[in-house]
C-alpha atoms as a PDB file:
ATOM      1  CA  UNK A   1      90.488 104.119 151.104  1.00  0.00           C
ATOM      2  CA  UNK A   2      94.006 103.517 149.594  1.00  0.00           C
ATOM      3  CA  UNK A   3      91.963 100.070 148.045  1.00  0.00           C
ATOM      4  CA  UNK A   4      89.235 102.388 146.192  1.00  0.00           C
ATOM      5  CA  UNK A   5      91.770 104.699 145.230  1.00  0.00           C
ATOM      6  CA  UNK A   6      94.262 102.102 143.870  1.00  0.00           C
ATOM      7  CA  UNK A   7      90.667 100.681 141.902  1.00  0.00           C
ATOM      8  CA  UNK A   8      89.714 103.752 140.152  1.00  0.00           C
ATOM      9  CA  UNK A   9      93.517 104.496 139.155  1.00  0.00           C
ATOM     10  CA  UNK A  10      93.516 101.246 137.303  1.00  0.00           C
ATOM     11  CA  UNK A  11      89.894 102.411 135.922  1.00  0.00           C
ATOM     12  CA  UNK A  12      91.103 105.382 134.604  1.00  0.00           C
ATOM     13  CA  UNK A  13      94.391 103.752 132.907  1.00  0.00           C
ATOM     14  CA  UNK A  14      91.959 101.125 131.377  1.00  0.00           C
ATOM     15  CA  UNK A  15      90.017 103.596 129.604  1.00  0.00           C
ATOM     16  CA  UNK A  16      92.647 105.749 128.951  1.00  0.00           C
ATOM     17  CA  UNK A  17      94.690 102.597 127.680  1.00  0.00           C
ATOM     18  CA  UNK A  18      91.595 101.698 125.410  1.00  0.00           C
ATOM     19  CA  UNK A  19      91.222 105.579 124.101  1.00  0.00           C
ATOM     20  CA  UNK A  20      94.709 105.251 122.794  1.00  0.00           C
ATOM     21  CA  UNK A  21      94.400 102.108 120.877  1.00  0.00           C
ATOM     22  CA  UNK A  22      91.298 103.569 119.252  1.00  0.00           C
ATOM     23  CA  UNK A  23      93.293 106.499 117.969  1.00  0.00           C
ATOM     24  CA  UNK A  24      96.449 104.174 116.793  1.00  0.00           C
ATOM     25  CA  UNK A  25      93.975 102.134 114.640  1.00  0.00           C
ATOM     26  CA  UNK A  26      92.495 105.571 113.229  1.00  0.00           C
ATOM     27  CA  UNK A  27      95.647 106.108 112.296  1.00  0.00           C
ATOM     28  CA  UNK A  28      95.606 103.534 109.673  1.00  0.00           C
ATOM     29  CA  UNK A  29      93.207 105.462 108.034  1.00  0.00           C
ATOM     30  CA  UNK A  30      94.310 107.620 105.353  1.00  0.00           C
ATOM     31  CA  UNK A  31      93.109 111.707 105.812  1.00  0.00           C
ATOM     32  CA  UNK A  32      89.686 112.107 103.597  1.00  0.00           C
ATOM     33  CA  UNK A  33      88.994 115.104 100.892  1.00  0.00           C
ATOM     34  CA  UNK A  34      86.307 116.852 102.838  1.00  0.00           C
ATOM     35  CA  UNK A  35      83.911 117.024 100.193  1.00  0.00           C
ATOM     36  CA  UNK A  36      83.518 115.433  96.364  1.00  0.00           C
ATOM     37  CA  UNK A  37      84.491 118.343  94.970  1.00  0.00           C
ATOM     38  CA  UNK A  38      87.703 117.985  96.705  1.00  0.00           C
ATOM     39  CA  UNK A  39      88.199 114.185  95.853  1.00  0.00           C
ATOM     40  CA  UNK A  40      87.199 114.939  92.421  1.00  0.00           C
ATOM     41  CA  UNK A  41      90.110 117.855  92.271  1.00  0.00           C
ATOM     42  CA  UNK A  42      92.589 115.801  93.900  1.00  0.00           C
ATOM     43  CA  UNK A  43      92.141 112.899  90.958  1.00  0.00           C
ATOM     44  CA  UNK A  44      90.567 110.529  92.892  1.00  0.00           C
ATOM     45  CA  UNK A  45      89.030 107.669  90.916  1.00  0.00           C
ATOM     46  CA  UNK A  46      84.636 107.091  91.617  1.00  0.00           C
ATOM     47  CA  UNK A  47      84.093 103.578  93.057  1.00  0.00           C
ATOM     48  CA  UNK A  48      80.617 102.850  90.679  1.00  0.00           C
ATOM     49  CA  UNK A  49      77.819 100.691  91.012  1.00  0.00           C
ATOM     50  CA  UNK A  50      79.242  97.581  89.399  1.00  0.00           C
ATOM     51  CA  UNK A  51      82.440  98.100  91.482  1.00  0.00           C
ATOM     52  CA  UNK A  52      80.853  98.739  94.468  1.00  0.00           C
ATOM     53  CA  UNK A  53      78.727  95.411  93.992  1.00  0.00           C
ATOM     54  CA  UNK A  54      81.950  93.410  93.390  1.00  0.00           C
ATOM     55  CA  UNK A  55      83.948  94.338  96.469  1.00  0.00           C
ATOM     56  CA  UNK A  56      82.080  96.129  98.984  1.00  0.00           C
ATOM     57  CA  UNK A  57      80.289  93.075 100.638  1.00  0.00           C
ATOM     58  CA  UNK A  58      82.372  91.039 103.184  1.00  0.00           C
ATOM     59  CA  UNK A  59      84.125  92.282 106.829  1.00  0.00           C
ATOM     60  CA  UNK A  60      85.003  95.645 106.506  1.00  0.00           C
ATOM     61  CA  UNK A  61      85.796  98.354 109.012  1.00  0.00           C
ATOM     62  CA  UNK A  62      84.621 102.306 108.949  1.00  0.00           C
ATOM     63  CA  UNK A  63      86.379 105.519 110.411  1.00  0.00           C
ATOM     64  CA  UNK A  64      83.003 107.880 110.514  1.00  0.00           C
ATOM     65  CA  UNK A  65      83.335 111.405 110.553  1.00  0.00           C
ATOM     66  CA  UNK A  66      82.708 111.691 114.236  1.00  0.00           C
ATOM     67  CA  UNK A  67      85.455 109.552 114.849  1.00  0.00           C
ATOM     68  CA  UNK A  68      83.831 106.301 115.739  1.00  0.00           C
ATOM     69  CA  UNK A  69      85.633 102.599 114.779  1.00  0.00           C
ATOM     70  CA  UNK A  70      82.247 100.095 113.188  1.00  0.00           C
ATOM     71  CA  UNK A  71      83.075  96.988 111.956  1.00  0.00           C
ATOM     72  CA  UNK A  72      80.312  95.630 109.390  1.00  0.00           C
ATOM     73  CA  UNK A  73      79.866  92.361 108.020  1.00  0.00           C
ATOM     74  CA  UNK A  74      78.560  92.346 104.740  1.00  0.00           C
ATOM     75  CA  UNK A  75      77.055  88.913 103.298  1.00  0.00           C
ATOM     76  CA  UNK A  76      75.902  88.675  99.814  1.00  0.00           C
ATOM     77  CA  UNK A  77      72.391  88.488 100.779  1.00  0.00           C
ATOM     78  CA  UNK A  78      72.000  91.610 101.464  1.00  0.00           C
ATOM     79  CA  UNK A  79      72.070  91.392 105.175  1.00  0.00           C
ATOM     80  CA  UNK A  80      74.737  92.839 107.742  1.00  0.00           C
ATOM     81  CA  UNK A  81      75.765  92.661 110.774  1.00  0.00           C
ATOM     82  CA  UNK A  82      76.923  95.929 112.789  1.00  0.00           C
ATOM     83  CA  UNK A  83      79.155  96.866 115.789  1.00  0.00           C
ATOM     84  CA  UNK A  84      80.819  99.667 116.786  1.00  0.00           C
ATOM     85  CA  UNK A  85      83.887 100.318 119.812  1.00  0.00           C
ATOM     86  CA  UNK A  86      81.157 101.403 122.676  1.00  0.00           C
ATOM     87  CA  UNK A  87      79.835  97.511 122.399  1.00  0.00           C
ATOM     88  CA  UNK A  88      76.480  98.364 120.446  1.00  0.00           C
ATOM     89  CA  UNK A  89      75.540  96.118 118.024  1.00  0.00           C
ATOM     90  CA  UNK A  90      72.524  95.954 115.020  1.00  0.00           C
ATOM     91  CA  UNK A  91      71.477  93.882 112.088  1.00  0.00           C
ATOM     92  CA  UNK A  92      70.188  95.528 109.323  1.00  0.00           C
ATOM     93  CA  UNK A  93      70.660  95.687 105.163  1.00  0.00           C
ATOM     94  CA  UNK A  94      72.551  96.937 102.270  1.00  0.00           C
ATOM     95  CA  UNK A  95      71.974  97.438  98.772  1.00  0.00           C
ATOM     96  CA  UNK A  96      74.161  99.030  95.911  1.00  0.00           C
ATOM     97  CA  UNK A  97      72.053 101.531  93.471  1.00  0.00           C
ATOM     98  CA  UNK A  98      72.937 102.938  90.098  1.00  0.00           C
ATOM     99  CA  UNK A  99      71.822 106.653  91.608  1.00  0.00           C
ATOM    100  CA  UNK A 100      74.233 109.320  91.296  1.00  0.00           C
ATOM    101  CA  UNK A 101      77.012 107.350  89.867  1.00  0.00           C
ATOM    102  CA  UNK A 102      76.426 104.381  91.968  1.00  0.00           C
ATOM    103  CA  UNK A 103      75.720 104.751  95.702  1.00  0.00           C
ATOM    104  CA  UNK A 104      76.148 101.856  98.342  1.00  0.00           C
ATOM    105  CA  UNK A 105      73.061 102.052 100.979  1.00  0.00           C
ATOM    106  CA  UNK A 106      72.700 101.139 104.532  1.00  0.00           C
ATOM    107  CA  UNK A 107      69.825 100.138 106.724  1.00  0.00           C
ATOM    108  CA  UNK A 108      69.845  99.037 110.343  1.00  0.00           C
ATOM    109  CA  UNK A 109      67.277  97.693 112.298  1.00  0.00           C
ATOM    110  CA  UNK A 110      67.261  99.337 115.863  1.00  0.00           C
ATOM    111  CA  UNK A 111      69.897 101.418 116.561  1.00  0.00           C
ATOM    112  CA  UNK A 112      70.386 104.265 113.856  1.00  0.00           C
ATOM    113  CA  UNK A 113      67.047 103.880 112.223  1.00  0.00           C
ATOM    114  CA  UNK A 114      66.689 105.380 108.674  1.00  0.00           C
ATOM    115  CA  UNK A 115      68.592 104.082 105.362  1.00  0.00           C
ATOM    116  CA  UNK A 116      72.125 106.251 105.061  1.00  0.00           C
ATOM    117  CA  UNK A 117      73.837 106.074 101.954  1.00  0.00           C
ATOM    118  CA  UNK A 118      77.053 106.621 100.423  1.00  0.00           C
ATOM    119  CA  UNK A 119      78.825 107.736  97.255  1.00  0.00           C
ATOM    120  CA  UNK A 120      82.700 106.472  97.375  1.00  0.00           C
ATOM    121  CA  UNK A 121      86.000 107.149  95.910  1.00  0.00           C
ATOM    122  CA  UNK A 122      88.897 104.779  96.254  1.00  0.00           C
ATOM    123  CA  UNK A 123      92.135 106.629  98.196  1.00  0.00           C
ATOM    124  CA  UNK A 124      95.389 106.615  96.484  1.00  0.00           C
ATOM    125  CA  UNK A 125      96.653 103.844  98.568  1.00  0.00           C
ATOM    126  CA  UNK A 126      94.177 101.294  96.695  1.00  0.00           C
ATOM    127  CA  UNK A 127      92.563  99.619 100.223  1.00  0.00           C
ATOM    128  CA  UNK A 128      90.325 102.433 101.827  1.00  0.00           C
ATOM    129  CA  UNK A 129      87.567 104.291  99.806  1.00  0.00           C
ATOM    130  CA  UNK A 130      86.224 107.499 100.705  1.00  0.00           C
ATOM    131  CA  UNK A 131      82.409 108.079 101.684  1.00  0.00           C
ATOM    132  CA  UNK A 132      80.242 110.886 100.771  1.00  0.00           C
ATOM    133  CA  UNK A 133      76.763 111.774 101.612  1.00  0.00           C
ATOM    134  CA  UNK A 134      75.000 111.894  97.993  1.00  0.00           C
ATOM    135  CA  UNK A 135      72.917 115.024  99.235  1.00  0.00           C
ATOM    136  CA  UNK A 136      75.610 117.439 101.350  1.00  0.00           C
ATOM    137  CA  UNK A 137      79.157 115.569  99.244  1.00  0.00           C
ATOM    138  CA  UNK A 138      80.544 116.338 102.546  1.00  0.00           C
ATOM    139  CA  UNK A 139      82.954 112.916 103.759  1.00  0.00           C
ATOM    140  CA  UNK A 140      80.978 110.692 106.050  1.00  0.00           C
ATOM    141  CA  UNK A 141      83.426 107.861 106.601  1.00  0.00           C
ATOM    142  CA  UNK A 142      86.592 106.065 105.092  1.00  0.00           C
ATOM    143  CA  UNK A 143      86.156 102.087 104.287  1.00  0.00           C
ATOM    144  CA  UNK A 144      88.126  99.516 103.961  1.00  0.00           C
ATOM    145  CA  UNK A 145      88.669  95.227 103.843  1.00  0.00           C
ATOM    146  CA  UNK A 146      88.741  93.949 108.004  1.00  0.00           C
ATOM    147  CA  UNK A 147      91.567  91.784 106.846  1.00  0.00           C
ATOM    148  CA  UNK A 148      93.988  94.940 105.344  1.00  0.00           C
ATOM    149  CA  UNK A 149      93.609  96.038 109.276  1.00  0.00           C
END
């Protein structure tokens, strides 16, 4: 009994050890206006189309609204790779339109479904860039290089 017991203490540190390092490396991430309006009040500069075609592809890592870590890799293709910190991983597509100011859109193949899409504004701090949904402008998720990690 003390064996199992011993076991599912070193369980429970384990996933409490791996909770904790997911909320250190949200940490890096800079706190998001919650909506466009706010960004837009606050100063903050619109990533647009031509910008976003430039420097959004590449390895880049998301903070979503509900708190989840994905790390993307974005080839200039058009194709991406997808993987997020509970071990699922996709394949899928993304595209920058001129739409709204310039949006950068998302499609993966199995796991989420439907095409998501963003409209972005780059945080004060010059690395991470803000995401909005183009139909709510409520923040969605906060971007940035996999290298300024």
């Amino acid at each position: 009994m003390a064996h199992a017991e011993s076991i599912t203490k070193a369980w429970l540190s384990a996933v409490v050890a791996l909770a904790a390092l997911t909320a250190l490396g949200a940490l890096d991430f800079p706190t998001a206006p919650p909506t466009v309006g706010a960004a837009e009040a606050a100063g903050l500069r619109r990533v647009d189309a031509a910008e976003l075609s430039r420097r959004y592809a590449g390895r880049r890592v998301l903070l979503t609204a509900k708190g989840e870590l994905i790390h993307l890799e974005l080839r200039p293709d058009g194709t991406l790779d997808y993987a997020d910190e509970r071990s699922v991983t996709d394949t899928g597509s993304w595209s920058v339109t001129a739409r709204k100011g310039g949006m950068l859109c998302r499609r993966y193949s199995k796991q989420m479904g439907g095409r998501s899409c963003d409209v972005y504004f780059a945080a004060p701090d010059g690395v991470h860039w803000f995401g909005y949904d183009p139909d709510t402008l409520q923040w969605s998720d906060t971007t940035r290089p996999e290298a300024a990690e």
